[in-house]
Protein backbone atom coordinates (compact mmCIF):
# COMPACT_ATOMS: atom_id res chain seq x y z
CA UNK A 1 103.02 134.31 116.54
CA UNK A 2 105.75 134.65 114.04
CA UNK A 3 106.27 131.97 111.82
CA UNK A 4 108.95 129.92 112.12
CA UNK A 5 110.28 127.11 110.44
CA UNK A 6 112.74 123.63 110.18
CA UNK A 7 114.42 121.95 107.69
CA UNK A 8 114.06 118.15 106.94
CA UNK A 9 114.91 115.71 104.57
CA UNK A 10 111.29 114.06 104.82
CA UNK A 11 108.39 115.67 107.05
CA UNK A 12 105.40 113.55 107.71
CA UNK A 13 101.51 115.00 109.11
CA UNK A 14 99.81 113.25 111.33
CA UNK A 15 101.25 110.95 114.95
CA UNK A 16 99.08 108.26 114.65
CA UNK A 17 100.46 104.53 114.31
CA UNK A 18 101.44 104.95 110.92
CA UNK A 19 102.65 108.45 110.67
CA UNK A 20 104.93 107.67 114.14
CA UNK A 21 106.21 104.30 112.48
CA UNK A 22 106.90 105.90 109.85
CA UNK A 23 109.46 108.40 111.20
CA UNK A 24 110.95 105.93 113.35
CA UNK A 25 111.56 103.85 110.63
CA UNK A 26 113.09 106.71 108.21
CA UNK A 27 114.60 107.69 111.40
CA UNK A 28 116.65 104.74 111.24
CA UNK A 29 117.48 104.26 107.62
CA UNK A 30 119.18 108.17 108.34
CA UNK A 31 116.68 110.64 107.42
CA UNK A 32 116.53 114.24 109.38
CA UNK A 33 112.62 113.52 110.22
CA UNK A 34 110.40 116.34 111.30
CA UNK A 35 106.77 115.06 112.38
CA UNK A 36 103.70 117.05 113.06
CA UNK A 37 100.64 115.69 115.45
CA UNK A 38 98.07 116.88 117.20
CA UNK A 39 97.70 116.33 121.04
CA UNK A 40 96.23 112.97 122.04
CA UNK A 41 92.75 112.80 122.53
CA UNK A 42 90.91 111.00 124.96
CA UNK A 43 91.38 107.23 124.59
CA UNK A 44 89.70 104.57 122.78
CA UNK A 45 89.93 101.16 122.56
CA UNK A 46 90.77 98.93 119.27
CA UNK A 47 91.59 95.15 118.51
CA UNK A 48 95.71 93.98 117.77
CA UNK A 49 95.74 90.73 115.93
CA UNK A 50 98.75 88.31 117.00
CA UNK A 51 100.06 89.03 113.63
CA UNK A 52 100.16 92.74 113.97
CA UNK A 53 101.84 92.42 117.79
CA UNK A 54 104.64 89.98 116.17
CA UNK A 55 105.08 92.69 113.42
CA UNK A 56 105.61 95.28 115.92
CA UNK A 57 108.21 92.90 118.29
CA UNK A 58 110.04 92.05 114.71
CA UNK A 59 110.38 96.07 114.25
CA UNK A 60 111.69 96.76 117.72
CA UNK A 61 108.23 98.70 118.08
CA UNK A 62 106.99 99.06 121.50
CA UNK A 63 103.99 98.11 122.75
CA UNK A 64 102.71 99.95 125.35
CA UNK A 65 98.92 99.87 126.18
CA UNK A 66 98.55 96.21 124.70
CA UNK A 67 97.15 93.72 126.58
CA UNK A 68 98.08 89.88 126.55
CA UNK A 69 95.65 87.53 124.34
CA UNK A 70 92.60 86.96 125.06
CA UNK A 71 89.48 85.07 123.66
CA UNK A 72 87.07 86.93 121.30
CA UNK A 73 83.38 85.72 120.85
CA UNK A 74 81.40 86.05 117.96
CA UNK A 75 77.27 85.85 117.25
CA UNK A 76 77.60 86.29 113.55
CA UNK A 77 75.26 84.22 111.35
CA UNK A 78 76.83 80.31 111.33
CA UNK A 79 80.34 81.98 113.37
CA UNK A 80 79.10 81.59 116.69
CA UNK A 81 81.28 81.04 119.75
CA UNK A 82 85.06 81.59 120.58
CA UNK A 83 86.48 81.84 116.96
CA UNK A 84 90.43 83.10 117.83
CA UNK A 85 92.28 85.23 119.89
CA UNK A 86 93.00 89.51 119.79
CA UNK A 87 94.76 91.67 122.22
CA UNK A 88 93.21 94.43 123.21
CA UNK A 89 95.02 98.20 122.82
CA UNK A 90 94.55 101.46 124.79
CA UNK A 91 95.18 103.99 122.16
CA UNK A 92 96.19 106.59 123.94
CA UNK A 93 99.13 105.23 125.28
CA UNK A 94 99.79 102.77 122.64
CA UNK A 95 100.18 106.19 120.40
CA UNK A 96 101.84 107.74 123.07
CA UNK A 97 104.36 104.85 123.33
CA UNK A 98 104.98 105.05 119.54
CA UNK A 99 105.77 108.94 119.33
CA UNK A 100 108.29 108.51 122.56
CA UNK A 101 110.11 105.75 120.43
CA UNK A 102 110.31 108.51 117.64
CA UNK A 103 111.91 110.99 119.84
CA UNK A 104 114.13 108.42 121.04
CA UNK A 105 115.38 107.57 117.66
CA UNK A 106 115.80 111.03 116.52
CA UNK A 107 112.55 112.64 115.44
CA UNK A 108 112.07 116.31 115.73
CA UNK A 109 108.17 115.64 117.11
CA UNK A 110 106.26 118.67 117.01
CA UNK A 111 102.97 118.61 118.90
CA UNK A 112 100.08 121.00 118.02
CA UNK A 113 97.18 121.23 115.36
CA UNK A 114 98.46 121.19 111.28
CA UNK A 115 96.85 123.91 109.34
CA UNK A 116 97.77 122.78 106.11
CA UNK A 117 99.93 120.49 103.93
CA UNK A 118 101.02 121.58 100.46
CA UNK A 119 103.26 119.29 98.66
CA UNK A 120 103.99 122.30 95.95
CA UNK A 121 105.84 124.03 98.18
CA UNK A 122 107.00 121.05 100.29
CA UNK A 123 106.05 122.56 103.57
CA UNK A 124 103.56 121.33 106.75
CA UNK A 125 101.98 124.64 108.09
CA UNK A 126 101.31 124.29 112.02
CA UNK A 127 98.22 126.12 113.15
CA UNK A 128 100.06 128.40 115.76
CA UNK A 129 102.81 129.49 112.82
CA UNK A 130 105.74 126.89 112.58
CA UNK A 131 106.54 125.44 109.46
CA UNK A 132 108.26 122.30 108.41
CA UNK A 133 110.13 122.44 105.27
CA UNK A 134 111.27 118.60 104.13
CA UNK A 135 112.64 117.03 100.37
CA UNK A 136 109.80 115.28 101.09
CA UNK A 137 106.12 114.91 102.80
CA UNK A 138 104.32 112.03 103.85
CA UNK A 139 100.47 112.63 104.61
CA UNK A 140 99.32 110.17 107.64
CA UNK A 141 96.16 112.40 108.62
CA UNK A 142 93.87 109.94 108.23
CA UNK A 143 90.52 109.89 107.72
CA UNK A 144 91.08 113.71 107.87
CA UNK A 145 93.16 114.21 105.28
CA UNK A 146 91.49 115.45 101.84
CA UNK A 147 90.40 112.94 99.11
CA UNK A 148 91.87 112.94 95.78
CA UNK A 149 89.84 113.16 92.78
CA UNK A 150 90.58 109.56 90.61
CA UNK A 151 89.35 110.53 86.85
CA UNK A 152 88.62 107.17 85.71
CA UNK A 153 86.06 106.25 88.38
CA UNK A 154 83.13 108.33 90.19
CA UNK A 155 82.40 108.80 94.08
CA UNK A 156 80.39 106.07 94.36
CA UNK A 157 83.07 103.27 93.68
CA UNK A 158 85.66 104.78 95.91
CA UNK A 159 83.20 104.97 99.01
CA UNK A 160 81.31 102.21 100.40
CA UNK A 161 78.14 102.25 101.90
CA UNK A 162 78.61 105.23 104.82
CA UNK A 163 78.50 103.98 108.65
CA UNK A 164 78.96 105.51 112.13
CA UNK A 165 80.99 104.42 114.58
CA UNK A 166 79.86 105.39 118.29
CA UNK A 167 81.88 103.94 121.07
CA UNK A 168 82.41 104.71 124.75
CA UNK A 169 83.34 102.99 128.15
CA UNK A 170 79.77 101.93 129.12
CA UNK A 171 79.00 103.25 132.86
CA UNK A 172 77.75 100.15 133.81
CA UNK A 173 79.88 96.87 132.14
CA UNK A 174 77.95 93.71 130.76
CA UNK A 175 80.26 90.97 129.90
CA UNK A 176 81.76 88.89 132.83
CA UNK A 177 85.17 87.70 131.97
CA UNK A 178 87.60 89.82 130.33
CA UNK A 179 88.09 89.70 126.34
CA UNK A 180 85.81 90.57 123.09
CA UNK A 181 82.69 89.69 121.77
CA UNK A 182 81.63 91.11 118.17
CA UNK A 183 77.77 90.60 117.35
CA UNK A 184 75.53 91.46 114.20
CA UNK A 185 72.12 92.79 115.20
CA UNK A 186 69.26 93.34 112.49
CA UNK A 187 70.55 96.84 112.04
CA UNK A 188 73.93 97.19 112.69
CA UNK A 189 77.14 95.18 114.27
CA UNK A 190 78.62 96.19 118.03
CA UNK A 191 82.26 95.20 119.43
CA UNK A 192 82.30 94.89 122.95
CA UNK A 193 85.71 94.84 125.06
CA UNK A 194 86.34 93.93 129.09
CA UNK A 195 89.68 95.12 130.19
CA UNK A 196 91.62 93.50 133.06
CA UNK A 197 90.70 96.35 135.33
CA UNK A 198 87.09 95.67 134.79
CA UNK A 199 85.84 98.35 132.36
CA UNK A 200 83.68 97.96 129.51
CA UNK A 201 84.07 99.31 126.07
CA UNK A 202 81.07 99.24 123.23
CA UNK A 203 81.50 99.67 120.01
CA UNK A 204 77.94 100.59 117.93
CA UNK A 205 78.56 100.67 114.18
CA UNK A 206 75.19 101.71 112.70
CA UNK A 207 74.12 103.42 108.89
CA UNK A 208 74.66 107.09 108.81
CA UNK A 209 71.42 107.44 107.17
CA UNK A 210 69.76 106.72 110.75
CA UNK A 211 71.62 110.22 111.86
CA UNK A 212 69.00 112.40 109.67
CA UNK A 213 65.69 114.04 111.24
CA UNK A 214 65.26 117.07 112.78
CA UNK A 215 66.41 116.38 116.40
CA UNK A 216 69.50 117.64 118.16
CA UNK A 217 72.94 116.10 117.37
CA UNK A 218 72.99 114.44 120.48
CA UNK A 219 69.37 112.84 120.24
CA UNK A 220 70.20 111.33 116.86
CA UNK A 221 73.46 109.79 117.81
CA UNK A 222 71.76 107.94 120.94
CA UNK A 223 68.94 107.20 118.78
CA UNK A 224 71.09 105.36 116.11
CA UNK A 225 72.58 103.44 119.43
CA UNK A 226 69.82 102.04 120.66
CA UNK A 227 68.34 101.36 117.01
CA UNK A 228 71.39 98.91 116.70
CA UNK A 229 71.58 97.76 120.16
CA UNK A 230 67.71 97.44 121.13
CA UNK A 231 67.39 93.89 120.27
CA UNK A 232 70.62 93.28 121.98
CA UNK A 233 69.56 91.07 125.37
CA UNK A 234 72.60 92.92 126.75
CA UNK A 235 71.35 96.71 125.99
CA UNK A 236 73.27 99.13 127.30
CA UNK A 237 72.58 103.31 127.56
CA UNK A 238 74.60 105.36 124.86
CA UNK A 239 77.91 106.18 127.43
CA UNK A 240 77.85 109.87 129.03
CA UNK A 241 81.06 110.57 127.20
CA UNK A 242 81.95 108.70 123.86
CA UNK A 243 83.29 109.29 120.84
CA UNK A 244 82.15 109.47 117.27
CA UNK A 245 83.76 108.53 113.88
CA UNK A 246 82.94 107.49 110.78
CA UNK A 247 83.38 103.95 109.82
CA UNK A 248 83.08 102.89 106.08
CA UNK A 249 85.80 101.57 103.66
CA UNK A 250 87.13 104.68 101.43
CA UNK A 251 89.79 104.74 99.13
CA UNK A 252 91.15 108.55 99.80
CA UNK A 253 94.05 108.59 97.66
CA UNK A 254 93.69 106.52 94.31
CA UNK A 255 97.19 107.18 92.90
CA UNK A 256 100.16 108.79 94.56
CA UNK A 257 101.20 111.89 94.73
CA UNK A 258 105.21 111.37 94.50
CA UNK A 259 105.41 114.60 96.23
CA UNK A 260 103.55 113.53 99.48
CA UNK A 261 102.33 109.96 99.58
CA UNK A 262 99.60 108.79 101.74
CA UNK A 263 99.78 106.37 104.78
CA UNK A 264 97.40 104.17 106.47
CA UNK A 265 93.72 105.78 106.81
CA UNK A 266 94.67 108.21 104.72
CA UNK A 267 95.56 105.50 101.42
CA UNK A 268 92.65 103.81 102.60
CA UNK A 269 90.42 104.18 105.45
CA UNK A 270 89.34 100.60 106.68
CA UNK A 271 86.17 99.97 108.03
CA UNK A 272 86.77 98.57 111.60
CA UNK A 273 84.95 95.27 110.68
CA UNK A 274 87.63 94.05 108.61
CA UNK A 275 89.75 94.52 112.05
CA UNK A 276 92.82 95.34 109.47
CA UNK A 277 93.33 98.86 111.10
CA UNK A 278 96.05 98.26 112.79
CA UNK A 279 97.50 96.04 110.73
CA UNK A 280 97.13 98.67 107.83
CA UNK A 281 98.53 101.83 109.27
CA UNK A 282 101.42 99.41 110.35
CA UNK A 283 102.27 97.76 107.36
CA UNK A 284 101.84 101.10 105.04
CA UNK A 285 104.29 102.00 107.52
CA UNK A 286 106.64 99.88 106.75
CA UNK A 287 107.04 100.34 102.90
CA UNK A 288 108.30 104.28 103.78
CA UNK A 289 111.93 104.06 103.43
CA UNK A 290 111.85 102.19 100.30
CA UNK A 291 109.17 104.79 98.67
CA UNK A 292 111.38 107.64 100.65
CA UNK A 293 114.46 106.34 98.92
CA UNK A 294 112.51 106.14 95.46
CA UNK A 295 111.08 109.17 95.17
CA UNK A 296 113.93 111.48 96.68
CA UNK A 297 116.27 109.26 93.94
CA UNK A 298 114.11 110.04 91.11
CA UNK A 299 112.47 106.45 90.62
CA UNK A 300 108.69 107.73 90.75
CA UNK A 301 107.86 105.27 88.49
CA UNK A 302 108.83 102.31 90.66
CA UNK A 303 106.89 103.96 93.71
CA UNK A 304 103.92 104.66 91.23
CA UNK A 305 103.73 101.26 90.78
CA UNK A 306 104.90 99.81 94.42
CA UNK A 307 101.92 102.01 95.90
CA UNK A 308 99.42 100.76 93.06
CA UNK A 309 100.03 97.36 93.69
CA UNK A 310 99.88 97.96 97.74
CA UNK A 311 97.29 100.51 98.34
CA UNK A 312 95.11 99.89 95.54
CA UNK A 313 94.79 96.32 95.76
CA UNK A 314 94.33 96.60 99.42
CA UNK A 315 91.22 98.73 98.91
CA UNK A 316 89.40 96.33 96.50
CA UNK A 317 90.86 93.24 97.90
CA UNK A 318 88.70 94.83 102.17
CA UNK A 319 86.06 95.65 99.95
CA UNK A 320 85.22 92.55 98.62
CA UNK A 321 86.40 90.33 101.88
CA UNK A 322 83.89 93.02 103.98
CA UNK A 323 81.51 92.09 101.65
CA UNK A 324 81.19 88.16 101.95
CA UNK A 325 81.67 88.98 105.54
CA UNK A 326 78.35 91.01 105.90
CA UNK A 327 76.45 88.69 103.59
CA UNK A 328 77.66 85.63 106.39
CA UNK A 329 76.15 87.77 109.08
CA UNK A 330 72.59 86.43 108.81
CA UNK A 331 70.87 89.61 108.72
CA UNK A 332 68.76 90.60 106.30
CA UNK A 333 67.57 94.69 107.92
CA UNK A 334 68.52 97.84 105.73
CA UNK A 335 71.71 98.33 107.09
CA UNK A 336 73.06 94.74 105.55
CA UNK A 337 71.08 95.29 102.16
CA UNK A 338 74.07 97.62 100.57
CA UNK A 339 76.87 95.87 102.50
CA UNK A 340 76.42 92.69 101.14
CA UNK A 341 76.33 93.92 97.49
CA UNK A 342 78.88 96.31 97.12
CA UNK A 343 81.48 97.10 95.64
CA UNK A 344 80.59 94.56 92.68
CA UNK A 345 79.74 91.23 92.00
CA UNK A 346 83.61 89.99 91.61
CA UNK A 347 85.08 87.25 94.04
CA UNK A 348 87.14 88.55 96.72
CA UNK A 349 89.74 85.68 95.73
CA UNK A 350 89.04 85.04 91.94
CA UNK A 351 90.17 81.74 90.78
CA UNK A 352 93.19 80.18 89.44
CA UNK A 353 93.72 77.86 86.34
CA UNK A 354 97.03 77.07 87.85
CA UNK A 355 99.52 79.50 89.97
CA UNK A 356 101.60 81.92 87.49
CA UNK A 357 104.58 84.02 87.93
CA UNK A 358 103.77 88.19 87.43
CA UNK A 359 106.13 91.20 87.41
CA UNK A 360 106.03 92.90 90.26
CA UNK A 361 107.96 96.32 92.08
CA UNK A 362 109.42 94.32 95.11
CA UNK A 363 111.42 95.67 98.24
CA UNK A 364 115.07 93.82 97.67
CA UNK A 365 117.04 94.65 100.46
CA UNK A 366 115.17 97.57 101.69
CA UNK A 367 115.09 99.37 97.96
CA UNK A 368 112.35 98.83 95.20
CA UNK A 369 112.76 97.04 92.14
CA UNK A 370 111.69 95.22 89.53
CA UNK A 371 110.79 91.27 89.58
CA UNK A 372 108.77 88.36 89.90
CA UNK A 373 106.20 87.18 92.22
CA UNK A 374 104.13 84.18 92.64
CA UNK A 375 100.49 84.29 92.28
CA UNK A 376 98.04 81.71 93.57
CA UNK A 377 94.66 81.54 95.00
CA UNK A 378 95.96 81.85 98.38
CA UNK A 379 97.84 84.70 97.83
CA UNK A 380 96.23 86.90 95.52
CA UNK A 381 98.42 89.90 95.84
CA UNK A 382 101.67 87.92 94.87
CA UNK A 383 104.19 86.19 96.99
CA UNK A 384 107.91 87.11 96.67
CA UNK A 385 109.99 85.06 99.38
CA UNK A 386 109.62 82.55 101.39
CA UNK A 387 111.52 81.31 104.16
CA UNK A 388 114.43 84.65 103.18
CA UNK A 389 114.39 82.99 99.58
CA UNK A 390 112.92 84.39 96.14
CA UNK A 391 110.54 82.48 94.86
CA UNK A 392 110.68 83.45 91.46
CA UNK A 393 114.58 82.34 90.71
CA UNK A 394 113.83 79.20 91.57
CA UNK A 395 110.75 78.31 89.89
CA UNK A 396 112.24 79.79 86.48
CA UNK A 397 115.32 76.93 87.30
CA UNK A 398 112.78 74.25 87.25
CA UNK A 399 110.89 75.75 83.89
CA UNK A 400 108.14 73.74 82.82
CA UNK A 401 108.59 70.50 84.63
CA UNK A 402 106.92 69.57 87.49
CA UNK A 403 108.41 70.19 91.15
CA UNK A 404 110.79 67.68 91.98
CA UNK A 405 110.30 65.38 94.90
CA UNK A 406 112.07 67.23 98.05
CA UNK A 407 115.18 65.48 98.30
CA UNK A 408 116.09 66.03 94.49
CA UNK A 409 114.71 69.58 94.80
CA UNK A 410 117.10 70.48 97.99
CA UNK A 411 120.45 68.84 95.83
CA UNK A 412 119.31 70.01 93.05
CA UNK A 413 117.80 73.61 93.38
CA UNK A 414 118.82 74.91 96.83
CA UNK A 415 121.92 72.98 97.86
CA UNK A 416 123.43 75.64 99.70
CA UNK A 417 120.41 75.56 102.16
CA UNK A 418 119.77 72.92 105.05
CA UNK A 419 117.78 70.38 104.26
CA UNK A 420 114.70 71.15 106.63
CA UNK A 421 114.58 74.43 105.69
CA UNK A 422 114.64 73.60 101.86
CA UNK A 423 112.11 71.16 102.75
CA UNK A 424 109.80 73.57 104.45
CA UNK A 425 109.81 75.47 101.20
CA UNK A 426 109.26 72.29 98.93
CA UNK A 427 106.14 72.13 101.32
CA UNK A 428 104.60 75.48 100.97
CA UNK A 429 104.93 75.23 97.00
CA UNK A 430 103.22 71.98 97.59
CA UNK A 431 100.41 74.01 99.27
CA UNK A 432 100.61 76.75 96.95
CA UNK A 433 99.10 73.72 93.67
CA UNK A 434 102.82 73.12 92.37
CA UNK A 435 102.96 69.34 93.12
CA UNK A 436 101.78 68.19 89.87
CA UNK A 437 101.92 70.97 87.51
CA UNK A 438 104.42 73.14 85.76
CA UNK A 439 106.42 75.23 88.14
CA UNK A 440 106.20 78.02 85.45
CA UNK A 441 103.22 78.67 82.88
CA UNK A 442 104.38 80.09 79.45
């Protein structure tokens, strides 16, 4: 075919949650978006926190192929029982519900497979010969897109311990009610979902060492499923059709590339444990139009910094909560050996003397910039605002005294405010250790 080709201000590869968020959300700050995906595949099924699904209603997001609430089990070490609530998401259409939002908000949506990206010449290459030619590119390939080489630390520390993910509607379901159940067996975890309509999906999350030998594809991969589920005393036949990934916590991209930053998986490619997927490709997402407006304005330097603090962070912060989370599992089989030790030694939330103001690149009204945000045990990564209001201005009014009782704090600090709400934010600084100390450390 003869190549052909359209112009964009930003072009983004890859239709998955965050690549189609993405465009609808440059869509709507007024961006010409071009985005390139590959036909859906078969589905799958994955978890939706409440958090993620109030993110989504917030964003005027649909939400097709998400179910209503229900109650997930666990069997993990001393977490036993009905420990919260997850919805539970038919990819297919939820993607499919995402890229018809895009077209409806003005994305050029090009479907077929993407031969290349190359951010030197700012162009996506589409295998069948059209090209999209954009200001700027956005990679959300995920765990396909190519790693970046990171000079100042080796493989090792930018890949966790490698895992398999094989999942599949099981031909025969197990569970009796509808809902989740996750479970850690001596060699591996599973995730097991009953839909409404009564189907049964099983997720088998084994070590991808268990793949080697000299047996057929096929007989390793239902040899690493019943390794993991054997013990189970609901065992279950590897599906006649599933689906394969792999499932371990890589950071892909270490810095950004201000010429085509990366989104969700491929940033950082969770592993499913965590069950931040979601949550990840949606809220790398939502940071676009501020890093779009950066970059194409000539503030690198501010994105450099934004994605550092947001990708980076995220990547050690999984890695160290995935950690503590496989050493609570109560297994003690090969698989969990590695898991529970790496990446380091280093708490997943290190201490605080006392909470401490630390510059920051912030999103002010949509744009990046430079500021303050509040650090504390509870929220490593920094808190900004609270309750619409910066944190930072206030705290620097009250110096080094100690947080005023609420009533003189509200006439005093936030007058403009009502008084419940300035009292809801005298309580979460409460929360945060500010009751008795300094609201600002020198």
């Amino acid at each position: 075919m003869e190549e052909t080709f359209e112009l964009f201000d930003v072009a983004i590869g890859g239709g998955g949650p965050a690549g189609a968020v993405a465009a609808i959300l440059l869509a709507r700050a007024g961006y010409r978006v071009g985005l390139a995906t590959s036909v859906p595949r078969r589905d799958r099924i994955e978890g939706l926190s409440t958090r993620v699904a109030e993110m989504l209603r917030n964003h005027r997001l649909p939400l097709n192929g998400v179910s209503r609430p229900s109650q997930r089990r666990a069997a993990w070490g001393v977490m036993a029982g009905a420990q919260n609530v997850e919805r539970i998401v038919l990819r297919k259409a939820f993607d499919q519900g995402l890229l018809a939002q895009a077209r409806t908000e003005g994305v050029t949506v090009l479907t077929g497979n993407i031969a290349s990206m190359q951010p030197d010449e700012s162009v996506i290459r589409m295998a069948d010969g059209r090209r999209l030619l954009a200001g700027l590119l956005f990679d959300a390939r995920g765990r396909r897109a190519p790693r970046k080489a990171y000079s100042d630390m080796n493989r090792a520390q930018l890949i966790g311990p490698e895992s398999i993910s094989i999942s599949g509607f099981l031909d025969a379901p197990f569970l009796d009610q509808a809902g989740s159940h996750i479970e850690a067996h001596p060699e591996g975890w599973t995730w097991r979902a009953r839909l409404s309509d009564g189907r049964e999906w099983l997720q088998v999350v084994g070590d991808k060492r268990e793949l080697r030998g000299g047996q057929s594809a096929s007989q390793r991969l239902a040899g690493m499923w019943q390794h993991v589920v054997g013990a189970s005393s609901a065992k279950a036949p590897l599906p006649s059709t599933f689906h394969v990934s792999a499932a371990g916590l890589r950071l892909n991209s270490p810095e950004l590339d201000p010429r085509c930053p990366a989104l969700g998986d491929a940033a950082v490619a969770l592993d499913p444990l965590s069950g931040h997927g979601l949550f990840w490709a949606i809220s790398s997402a939502l940071m676009t139009p501020a890093m779009a407006q950066a970059l194409l304005g000539g503030h690198a330097d501010l994105a450099r910094e934004f994605y550092r603090d947001r990708v980076v962070d995220t990547f050690w912060r999984q890695a160290r909560i995935g950690r503590d989370f496989y050493a609570s599992s109560g297994q003690d089989g090969v698989f969990w050996l590695s898991r529970r030790v790496w990446p380091d030694a280093r708490p997943a939330h290190p201490p605080l003397a006392r909470p401490r103001l630390e510059p920051r690149v912030l999103l002010c009204d949509g744009a990046l910039c430079r500021g303050e945000v509040l650090v504390t045990e509870r929220d490593p990564g920094g808190a900004a605002f609270v309750l619409g209001q910066a944190i930072a201005p206030i705290l620097r009014a009250i110096g080094n005294r100690p947080l005023p009782e609420r009533a003189v704090f509200h006439r005093t600090y936030l007058p403009s405010l009502p008084a419940s709400t300035a009292a809801q934010l005298h309580g979460w600084l409460i929360s945060r250790g500010l009751g008795q100390t300094p609201a600002v450390m020198n």
